[in-house]
N, C-alpha and C. Protein backbone atom coordinates (compact mmCIF):
# COMPACT_ATOMS: atom_id res chain seq x y z
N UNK A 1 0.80 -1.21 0.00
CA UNK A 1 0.00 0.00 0.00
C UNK A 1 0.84 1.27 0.00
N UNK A 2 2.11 1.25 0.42
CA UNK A 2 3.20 2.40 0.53
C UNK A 2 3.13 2.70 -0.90
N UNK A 3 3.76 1.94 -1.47
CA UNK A 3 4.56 1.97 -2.96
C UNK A 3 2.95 2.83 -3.58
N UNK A 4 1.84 2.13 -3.64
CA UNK A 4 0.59 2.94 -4.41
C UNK A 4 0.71 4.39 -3.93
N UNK A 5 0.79 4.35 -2.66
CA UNK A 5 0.52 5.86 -2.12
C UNK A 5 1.22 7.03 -2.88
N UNK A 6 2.43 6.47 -3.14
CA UNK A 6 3.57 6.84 -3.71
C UNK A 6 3.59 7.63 -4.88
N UNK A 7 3.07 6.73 -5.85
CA UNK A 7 2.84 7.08 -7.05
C UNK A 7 2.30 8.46 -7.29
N UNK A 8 1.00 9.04 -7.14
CA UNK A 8 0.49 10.42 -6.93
C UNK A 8 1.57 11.33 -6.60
N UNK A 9 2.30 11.08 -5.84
CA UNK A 9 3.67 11.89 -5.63
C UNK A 9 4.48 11.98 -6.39
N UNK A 10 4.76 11.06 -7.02
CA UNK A 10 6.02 10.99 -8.09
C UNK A 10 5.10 11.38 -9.28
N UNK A 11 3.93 11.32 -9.39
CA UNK A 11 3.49 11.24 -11.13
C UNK A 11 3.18 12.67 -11.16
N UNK A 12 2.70 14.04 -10.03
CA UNK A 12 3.01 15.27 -9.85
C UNK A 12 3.93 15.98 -10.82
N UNK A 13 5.07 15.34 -10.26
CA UNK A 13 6.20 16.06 -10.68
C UNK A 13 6.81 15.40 -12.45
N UNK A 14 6.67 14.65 -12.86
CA UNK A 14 6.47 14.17 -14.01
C UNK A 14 5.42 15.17 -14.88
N UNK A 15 4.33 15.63 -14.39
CA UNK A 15 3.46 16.03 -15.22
C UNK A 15 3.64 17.65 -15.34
N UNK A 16 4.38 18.24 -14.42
CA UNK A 16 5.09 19.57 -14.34
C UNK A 16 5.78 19.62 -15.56
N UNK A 17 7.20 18.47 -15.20
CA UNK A 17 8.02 18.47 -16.51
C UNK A 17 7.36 18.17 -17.99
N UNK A 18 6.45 17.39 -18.28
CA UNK A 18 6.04 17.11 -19.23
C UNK A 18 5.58 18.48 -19.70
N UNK A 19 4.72 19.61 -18.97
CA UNK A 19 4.63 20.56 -19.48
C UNK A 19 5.15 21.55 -19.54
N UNK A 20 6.56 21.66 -19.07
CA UNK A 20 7.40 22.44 -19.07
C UNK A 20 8.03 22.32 -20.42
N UNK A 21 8.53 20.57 -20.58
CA UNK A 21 8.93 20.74 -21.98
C UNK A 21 8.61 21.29 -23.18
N UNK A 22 6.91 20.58 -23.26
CA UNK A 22 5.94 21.00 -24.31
C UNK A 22 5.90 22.34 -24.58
N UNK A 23 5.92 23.32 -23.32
CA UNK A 23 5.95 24.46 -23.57
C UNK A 23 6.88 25.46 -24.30
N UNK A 24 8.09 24.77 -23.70
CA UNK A 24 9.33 25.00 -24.41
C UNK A 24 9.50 24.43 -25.66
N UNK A 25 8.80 23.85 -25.91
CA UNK A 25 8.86 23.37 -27.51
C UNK A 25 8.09 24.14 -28.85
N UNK A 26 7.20 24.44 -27.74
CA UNK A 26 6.46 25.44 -28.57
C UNK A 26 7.20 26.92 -28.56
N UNK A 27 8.10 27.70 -28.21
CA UNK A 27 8.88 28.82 -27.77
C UNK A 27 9.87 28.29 -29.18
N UNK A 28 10.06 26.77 -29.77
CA UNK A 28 10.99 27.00 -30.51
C UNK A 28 10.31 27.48 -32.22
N UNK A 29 8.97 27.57 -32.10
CA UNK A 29 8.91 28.31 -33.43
C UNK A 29 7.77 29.37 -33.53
N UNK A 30 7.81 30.34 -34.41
CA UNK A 30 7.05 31.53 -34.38
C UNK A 30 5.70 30.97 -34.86
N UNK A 31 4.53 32.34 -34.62
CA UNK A 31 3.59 32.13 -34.85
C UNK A 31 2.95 31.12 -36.21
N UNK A 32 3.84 31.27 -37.23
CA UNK A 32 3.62 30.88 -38.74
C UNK A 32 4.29 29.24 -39.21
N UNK A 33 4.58 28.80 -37.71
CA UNK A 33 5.17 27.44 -37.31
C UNK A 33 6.61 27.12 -38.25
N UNK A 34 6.80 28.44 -38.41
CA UNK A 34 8.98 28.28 -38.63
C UNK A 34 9.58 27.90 -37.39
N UNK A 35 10.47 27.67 -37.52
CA UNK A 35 11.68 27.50 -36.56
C UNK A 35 12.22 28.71 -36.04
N UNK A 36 12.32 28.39 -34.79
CA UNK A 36 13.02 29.98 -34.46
C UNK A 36 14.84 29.65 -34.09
N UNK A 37 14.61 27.54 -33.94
CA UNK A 37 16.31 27.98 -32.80
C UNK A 37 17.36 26.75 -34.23
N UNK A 38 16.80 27.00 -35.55
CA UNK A 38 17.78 26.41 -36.58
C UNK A 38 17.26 27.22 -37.86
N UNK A 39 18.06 27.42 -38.63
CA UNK A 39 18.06 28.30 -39.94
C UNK A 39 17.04 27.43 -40.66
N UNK A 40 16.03 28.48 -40.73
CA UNK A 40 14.97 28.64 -42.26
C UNK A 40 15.18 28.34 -43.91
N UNK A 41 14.52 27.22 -44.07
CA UNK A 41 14.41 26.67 -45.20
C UNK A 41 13.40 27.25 -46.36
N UNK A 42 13.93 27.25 -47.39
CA UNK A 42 12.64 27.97 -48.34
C UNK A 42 11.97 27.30 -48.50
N UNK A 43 11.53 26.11 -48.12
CA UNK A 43 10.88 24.75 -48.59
C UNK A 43 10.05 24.79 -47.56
N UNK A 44 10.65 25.31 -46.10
CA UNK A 44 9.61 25.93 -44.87
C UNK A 44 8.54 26.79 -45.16
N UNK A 45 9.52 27.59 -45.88
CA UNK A 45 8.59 28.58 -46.24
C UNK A 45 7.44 28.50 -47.35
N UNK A 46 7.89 27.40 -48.14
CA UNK A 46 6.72 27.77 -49.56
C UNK A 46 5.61 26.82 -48.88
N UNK A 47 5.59 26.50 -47.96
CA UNK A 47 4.53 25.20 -47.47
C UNK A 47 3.50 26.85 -46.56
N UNK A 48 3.86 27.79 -46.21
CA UNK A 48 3.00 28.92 -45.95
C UNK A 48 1.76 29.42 -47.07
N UNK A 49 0.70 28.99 -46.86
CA UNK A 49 -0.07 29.42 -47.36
C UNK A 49 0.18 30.52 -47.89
N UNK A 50 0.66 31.96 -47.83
CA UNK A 50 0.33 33.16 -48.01
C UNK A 50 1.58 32.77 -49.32
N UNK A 51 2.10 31.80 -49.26
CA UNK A 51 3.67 31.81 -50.21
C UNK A 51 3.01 31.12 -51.30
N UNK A 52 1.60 30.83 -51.55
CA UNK A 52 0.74 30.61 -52.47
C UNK A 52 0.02 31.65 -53.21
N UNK A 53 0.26 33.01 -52.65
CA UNK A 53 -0.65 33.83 -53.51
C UNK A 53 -0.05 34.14 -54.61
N UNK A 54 -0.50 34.36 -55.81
CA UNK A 54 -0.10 34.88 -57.15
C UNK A 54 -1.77 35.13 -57.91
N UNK A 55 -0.97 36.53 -58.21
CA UNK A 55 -2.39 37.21 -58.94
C UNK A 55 -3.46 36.06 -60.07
N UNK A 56 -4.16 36.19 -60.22
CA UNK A 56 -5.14 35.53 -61.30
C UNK A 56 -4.62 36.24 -62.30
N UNK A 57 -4.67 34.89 -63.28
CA UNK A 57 -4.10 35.00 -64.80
C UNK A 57 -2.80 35.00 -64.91
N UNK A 58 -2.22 34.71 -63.62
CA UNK A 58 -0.48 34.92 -64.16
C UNK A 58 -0.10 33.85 -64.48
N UNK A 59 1.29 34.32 -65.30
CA UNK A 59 1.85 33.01 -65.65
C UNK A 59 3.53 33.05 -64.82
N UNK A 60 3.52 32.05 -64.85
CA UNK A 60 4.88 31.73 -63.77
C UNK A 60 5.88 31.42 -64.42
N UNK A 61 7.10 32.34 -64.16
CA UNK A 61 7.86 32.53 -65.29
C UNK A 61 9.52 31.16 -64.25
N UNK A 62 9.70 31.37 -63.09
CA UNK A 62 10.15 30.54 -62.62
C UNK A 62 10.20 30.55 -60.89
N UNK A 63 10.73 29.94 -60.13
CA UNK A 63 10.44 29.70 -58.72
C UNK A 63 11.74 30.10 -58.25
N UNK A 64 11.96 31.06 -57.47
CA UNK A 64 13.06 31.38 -57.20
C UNK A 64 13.29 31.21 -55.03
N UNK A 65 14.03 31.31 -54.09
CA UNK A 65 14.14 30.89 -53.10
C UNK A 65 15.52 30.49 -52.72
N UNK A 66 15.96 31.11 -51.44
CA UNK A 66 16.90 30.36 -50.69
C UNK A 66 16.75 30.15 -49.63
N UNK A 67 17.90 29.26 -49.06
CA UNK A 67 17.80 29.49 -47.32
C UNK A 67 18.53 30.59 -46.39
N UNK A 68 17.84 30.10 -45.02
CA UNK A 68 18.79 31.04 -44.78
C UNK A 68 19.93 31.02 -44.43
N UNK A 69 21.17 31.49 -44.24
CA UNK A 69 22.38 31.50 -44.22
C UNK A 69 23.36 32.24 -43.32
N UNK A 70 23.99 31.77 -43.14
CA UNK A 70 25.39 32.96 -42.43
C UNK A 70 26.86 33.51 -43.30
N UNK A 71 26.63 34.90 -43.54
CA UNK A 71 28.27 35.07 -44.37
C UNK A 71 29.15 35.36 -42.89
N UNK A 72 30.20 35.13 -43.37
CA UNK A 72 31.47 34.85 -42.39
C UNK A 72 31.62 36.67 -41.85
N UNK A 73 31.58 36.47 -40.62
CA UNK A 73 31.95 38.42 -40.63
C UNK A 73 30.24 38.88 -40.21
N UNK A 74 29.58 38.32 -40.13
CA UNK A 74 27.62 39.11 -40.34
C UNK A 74 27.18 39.18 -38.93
N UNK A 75 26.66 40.30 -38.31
CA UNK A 75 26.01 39.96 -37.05
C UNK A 75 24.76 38.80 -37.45
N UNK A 76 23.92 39.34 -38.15
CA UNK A 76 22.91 38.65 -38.88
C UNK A 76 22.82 37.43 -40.17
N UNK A 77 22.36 36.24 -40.25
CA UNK A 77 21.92 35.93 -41.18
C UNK A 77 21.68 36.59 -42.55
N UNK A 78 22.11 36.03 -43.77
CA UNK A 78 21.07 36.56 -44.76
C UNK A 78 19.77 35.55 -44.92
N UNK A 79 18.49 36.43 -44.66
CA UNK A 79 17.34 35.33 -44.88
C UNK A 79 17.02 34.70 -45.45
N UNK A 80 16.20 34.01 -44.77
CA UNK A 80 15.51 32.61 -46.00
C UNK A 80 14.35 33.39 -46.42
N UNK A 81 13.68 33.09 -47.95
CA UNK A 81 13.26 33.49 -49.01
C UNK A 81 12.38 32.59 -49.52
N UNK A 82 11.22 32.47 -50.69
CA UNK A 82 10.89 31.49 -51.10
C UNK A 82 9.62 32.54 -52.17
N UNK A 83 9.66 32.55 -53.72
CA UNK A 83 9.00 33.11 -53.92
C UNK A 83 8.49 32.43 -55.80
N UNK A 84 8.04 33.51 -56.11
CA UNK A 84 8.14 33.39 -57.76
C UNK A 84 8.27 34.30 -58.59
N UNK A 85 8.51 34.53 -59.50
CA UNK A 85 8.46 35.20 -60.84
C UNK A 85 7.49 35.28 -61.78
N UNK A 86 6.78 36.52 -61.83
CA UNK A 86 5.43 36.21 -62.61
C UNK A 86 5.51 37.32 -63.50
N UNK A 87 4.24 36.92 -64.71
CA UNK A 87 3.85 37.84 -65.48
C UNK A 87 2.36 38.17 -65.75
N UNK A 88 1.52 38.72 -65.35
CA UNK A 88 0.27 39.01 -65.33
C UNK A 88 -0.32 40.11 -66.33
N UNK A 89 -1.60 39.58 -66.68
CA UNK A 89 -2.18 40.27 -67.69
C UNK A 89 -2.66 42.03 -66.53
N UNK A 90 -2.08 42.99 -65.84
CA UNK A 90 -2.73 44.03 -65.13
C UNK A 90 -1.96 45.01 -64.95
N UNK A 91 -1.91 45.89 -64.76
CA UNK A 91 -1.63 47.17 -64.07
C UNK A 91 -0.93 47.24 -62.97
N UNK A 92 0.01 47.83 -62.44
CA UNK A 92 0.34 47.98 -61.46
C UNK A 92 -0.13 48.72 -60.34
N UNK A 93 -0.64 49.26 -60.36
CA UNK A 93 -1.82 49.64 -59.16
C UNK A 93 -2.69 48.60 -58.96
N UNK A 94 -3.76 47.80 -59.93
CA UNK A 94 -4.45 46.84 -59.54
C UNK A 94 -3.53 45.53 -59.01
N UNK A 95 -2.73 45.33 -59.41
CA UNK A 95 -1.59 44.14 -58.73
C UNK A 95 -1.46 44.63 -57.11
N UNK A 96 -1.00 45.39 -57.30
CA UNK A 96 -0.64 45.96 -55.69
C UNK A 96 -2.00 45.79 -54.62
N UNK A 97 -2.94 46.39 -55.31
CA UNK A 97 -4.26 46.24 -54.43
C UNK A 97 -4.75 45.06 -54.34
N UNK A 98 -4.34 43.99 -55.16
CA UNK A 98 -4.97 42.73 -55.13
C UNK A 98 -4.05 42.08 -53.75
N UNK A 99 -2.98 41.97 -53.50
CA UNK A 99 -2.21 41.54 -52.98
C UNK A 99 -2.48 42.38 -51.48
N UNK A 100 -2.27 43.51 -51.64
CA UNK A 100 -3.15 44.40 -50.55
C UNK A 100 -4.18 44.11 -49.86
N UNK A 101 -5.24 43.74 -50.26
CA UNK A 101 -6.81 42.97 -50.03
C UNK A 101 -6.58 42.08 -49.50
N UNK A 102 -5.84 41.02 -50.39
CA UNK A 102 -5.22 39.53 -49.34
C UNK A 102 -5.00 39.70 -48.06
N UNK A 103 -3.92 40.38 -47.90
CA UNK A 103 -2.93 40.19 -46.94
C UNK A 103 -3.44 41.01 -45.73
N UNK A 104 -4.04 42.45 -45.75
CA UNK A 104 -4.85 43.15 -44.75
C UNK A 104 -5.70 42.26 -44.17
N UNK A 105 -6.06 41.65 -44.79
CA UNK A 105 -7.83 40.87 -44.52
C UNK A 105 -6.98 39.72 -43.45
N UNK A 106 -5.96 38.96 -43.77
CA UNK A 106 -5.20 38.25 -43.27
C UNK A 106 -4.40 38.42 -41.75
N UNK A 107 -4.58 39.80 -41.74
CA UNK A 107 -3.93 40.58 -40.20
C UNK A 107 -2.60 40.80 -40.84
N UNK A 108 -1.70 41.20 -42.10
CA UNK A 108 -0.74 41.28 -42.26
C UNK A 108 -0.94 42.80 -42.20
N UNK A 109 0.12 43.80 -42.10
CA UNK A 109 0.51 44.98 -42.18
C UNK A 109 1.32 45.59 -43.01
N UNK A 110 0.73 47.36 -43.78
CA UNK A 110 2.08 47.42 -44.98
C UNK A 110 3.04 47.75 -44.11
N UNK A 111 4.19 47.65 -44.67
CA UNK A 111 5.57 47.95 -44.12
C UNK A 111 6.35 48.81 -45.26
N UNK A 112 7.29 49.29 -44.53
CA UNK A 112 8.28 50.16 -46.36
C UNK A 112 8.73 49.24 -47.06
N UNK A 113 8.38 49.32 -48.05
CA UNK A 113 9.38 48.40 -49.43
C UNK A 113 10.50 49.09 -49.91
N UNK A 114 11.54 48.46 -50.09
CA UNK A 114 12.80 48.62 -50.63
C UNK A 114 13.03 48.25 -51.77
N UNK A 115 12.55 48.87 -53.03
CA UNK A 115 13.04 48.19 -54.48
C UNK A 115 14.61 47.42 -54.52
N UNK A 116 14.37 46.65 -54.97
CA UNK A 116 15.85 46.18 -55.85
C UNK A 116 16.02 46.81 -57.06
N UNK A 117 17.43 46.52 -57.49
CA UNK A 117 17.90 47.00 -58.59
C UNK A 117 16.89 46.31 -59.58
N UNK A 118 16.40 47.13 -60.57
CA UNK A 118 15.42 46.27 -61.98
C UNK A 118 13.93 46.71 -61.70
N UNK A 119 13.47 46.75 -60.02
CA UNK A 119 12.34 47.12 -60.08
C UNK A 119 11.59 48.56 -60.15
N UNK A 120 10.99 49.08 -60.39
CA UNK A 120 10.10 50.26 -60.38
C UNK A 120 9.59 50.57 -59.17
N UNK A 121 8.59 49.58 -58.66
CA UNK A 121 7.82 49.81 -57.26
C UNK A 121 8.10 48.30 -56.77
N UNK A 122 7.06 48.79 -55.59
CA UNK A 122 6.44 47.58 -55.39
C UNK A 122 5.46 47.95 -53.83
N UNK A 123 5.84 46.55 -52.82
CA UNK A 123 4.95 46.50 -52.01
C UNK A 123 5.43 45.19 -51.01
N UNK A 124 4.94 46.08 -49.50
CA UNK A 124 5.44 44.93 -48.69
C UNK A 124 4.42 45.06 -47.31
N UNK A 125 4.21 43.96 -46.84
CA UNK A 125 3.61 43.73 -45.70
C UNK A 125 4.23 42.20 -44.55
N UNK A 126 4.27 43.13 -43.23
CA UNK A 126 4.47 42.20 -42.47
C UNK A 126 3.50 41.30 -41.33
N UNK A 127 4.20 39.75 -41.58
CA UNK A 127 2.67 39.06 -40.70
C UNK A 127 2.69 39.55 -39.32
N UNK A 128 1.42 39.72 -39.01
CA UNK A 128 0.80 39.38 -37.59
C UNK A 128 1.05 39.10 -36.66
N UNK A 129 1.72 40.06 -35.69
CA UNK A 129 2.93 39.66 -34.82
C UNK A 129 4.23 39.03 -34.63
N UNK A 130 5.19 38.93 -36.29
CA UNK A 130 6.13 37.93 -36.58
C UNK A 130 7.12 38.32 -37.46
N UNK A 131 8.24 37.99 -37.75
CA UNK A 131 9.29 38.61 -38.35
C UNK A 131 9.01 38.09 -39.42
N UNK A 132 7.98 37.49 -40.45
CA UNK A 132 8.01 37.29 -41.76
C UNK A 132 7.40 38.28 -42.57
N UNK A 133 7.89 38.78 -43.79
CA UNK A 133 7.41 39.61 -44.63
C UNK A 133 6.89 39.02 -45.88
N UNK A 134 5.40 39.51 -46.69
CA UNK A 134 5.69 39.20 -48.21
C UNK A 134 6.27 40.79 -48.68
N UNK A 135 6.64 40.33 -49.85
CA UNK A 135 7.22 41.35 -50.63
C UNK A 135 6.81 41.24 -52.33
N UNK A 136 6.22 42.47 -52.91
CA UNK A 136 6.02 42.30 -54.43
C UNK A 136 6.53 43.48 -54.76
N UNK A 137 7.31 42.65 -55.85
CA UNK A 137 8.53 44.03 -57.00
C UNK A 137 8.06 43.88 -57.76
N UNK A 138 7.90 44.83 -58.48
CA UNK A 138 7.63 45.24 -60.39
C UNK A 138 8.36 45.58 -60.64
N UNK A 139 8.92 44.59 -61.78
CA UNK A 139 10.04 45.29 -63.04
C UNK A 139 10.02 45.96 -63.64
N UNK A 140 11.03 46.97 -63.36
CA UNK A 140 10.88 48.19 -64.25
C UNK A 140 10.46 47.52 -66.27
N UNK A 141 10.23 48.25 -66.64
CA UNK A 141 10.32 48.15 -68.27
C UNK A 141 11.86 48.46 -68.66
N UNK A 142 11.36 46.76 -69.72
CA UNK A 142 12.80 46.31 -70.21
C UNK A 142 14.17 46.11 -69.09
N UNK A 143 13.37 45.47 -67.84
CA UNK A 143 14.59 44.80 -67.06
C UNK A 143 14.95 43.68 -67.61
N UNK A 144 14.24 42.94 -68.39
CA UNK A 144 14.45 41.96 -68.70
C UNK A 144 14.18 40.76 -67.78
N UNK A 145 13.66 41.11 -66.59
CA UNK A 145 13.90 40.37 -65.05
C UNK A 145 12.88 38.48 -65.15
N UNK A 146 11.69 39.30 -65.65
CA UNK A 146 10.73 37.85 -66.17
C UNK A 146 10.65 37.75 -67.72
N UNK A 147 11.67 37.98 -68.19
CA UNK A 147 11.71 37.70 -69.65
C UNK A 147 11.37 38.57 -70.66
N UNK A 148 10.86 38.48 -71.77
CA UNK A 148 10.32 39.38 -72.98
C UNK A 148 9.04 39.51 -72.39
N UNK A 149 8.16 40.80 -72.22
CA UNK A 149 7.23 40.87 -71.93
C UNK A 149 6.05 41.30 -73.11
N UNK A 150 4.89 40.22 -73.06
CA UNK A 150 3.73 40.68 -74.53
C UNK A 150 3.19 42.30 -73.56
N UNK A 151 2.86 42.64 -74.98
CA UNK A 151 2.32 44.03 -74.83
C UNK A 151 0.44 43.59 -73.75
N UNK A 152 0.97 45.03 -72.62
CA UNK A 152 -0.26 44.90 -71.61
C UNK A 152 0.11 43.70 -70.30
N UNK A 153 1.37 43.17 -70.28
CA UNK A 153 1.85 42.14 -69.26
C UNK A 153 2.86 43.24 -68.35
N UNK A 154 2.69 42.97 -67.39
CA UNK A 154 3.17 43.50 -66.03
C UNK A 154 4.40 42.33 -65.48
N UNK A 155 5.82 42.27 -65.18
CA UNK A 155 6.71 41.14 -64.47
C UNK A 155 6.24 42.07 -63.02
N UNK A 156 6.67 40.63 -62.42
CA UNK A 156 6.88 40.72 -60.63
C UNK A 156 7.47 39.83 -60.32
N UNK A 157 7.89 40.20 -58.99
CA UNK A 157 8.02 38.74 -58.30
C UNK A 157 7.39 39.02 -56.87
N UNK A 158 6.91 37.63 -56.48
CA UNK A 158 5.92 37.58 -54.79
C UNK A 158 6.67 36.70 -54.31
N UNK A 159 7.53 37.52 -52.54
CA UNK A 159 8.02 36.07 -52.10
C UNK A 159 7.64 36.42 -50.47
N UNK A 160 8.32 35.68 -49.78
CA UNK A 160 8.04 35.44 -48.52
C UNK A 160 9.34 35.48 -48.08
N UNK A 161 9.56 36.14 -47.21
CA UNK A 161 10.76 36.63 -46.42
C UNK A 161 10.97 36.52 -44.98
N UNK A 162 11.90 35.69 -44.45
CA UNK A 162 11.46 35.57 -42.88
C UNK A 162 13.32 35.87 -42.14
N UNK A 163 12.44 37.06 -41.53
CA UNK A 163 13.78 37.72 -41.20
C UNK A 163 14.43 37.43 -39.61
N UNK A 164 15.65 36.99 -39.18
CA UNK A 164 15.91 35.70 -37.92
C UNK A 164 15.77 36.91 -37.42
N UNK A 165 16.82 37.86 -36.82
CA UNK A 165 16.86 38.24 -35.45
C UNK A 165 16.09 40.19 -35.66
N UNK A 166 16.27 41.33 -35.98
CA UNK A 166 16.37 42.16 -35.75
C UNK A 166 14.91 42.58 -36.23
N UNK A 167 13.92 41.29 -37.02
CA UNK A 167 12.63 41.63 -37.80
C UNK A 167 12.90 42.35 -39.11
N UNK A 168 11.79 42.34 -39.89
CA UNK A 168 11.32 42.72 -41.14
C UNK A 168 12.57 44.57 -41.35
N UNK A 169 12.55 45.26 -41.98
CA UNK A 169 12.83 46.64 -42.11
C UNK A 169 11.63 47.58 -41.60
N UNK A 170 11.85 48.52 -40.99
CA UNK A 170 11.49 49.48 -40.05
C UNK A 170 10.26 49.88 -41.28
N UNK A 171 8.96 49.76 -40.39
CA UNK A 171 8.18 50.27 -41.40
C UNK A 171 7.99 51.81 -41.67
């Protein structure tokens, strides 16, 4: 009868730890179920729903994405990435607002966009309490960036950006 009594005592403290771990397990990835304590995969990333949006009617010119990484010398990572290359029959104002609509409705937020070299504009929003960003660039005319473009086609690219330590760029 000792040894039974026992048990309740010992199985206490077992069930503490059990949720101590769990808890801590969950601390190892952000809201959008990345990893927070090993470098970000673009393959993590394209499994994100939101790393599915591309305007209606586009055509997908190719899939572009890396991981994330460390250069020798960096306080920071360069991030992991995961996106595409498109060409759509629209406007650049209606592109932007389409992607806009999405992502607001979604709890994402705009943030400042930073063109790259080639693009014209674009557009960026960050998720919902979390260091991941999407980002959409428009190619300037005649970047050449998504190829020969037919007359009335718009290039872009839409990717997903998940930035490790310091978050997204200052909106």
């Amino acid at each position: 009868m000792t040894r039974d009594a026992s048990v309740p005592v010992l199985a206490a403290p077992l069930v503490v730890l059990l949720l101590v771990v769990g808890c801590g397990s969950a601390a190892r990835f952000d809201r959008l179920g990345l990893p927070r304590d090993h470098p970000v995969t673009q393959q993590e990333l394209r499994r994100l729903p939101v790393a599915q949006l591309v305007y209606p009617g586009s055509r997908i010119v190719r899939v572009i994405g890396s991981d994330e990484h460390r250069q020798a010398g960096d306080h920071e990572p360069d991030p992991a990435f995961a996106g595409t290359v498109a060409v759509a029959p629209v406007g650049t104002d209606a592109l932007l607002a389409w992607y806009d609509e999405r992502l607001t409705r979604q709890g994402y937020r705009r943030a400042t966009y930073y063109k790259l070299a080639g693009q014209s504009t674009g557009g960026a929003w960050t998720a919902p309490g979390d260091r991941e960003q999407v980002q959409v660039g428009i190619f300037a005319p005649g970047s050449g960036a998504a190829g020969p473009l037919p007359r009335g086609q718009l290039g872009y690219e839409a990717i997903v950006v998940n930035y490790r330590i310091t978050g997204p760029p200052p909106a």
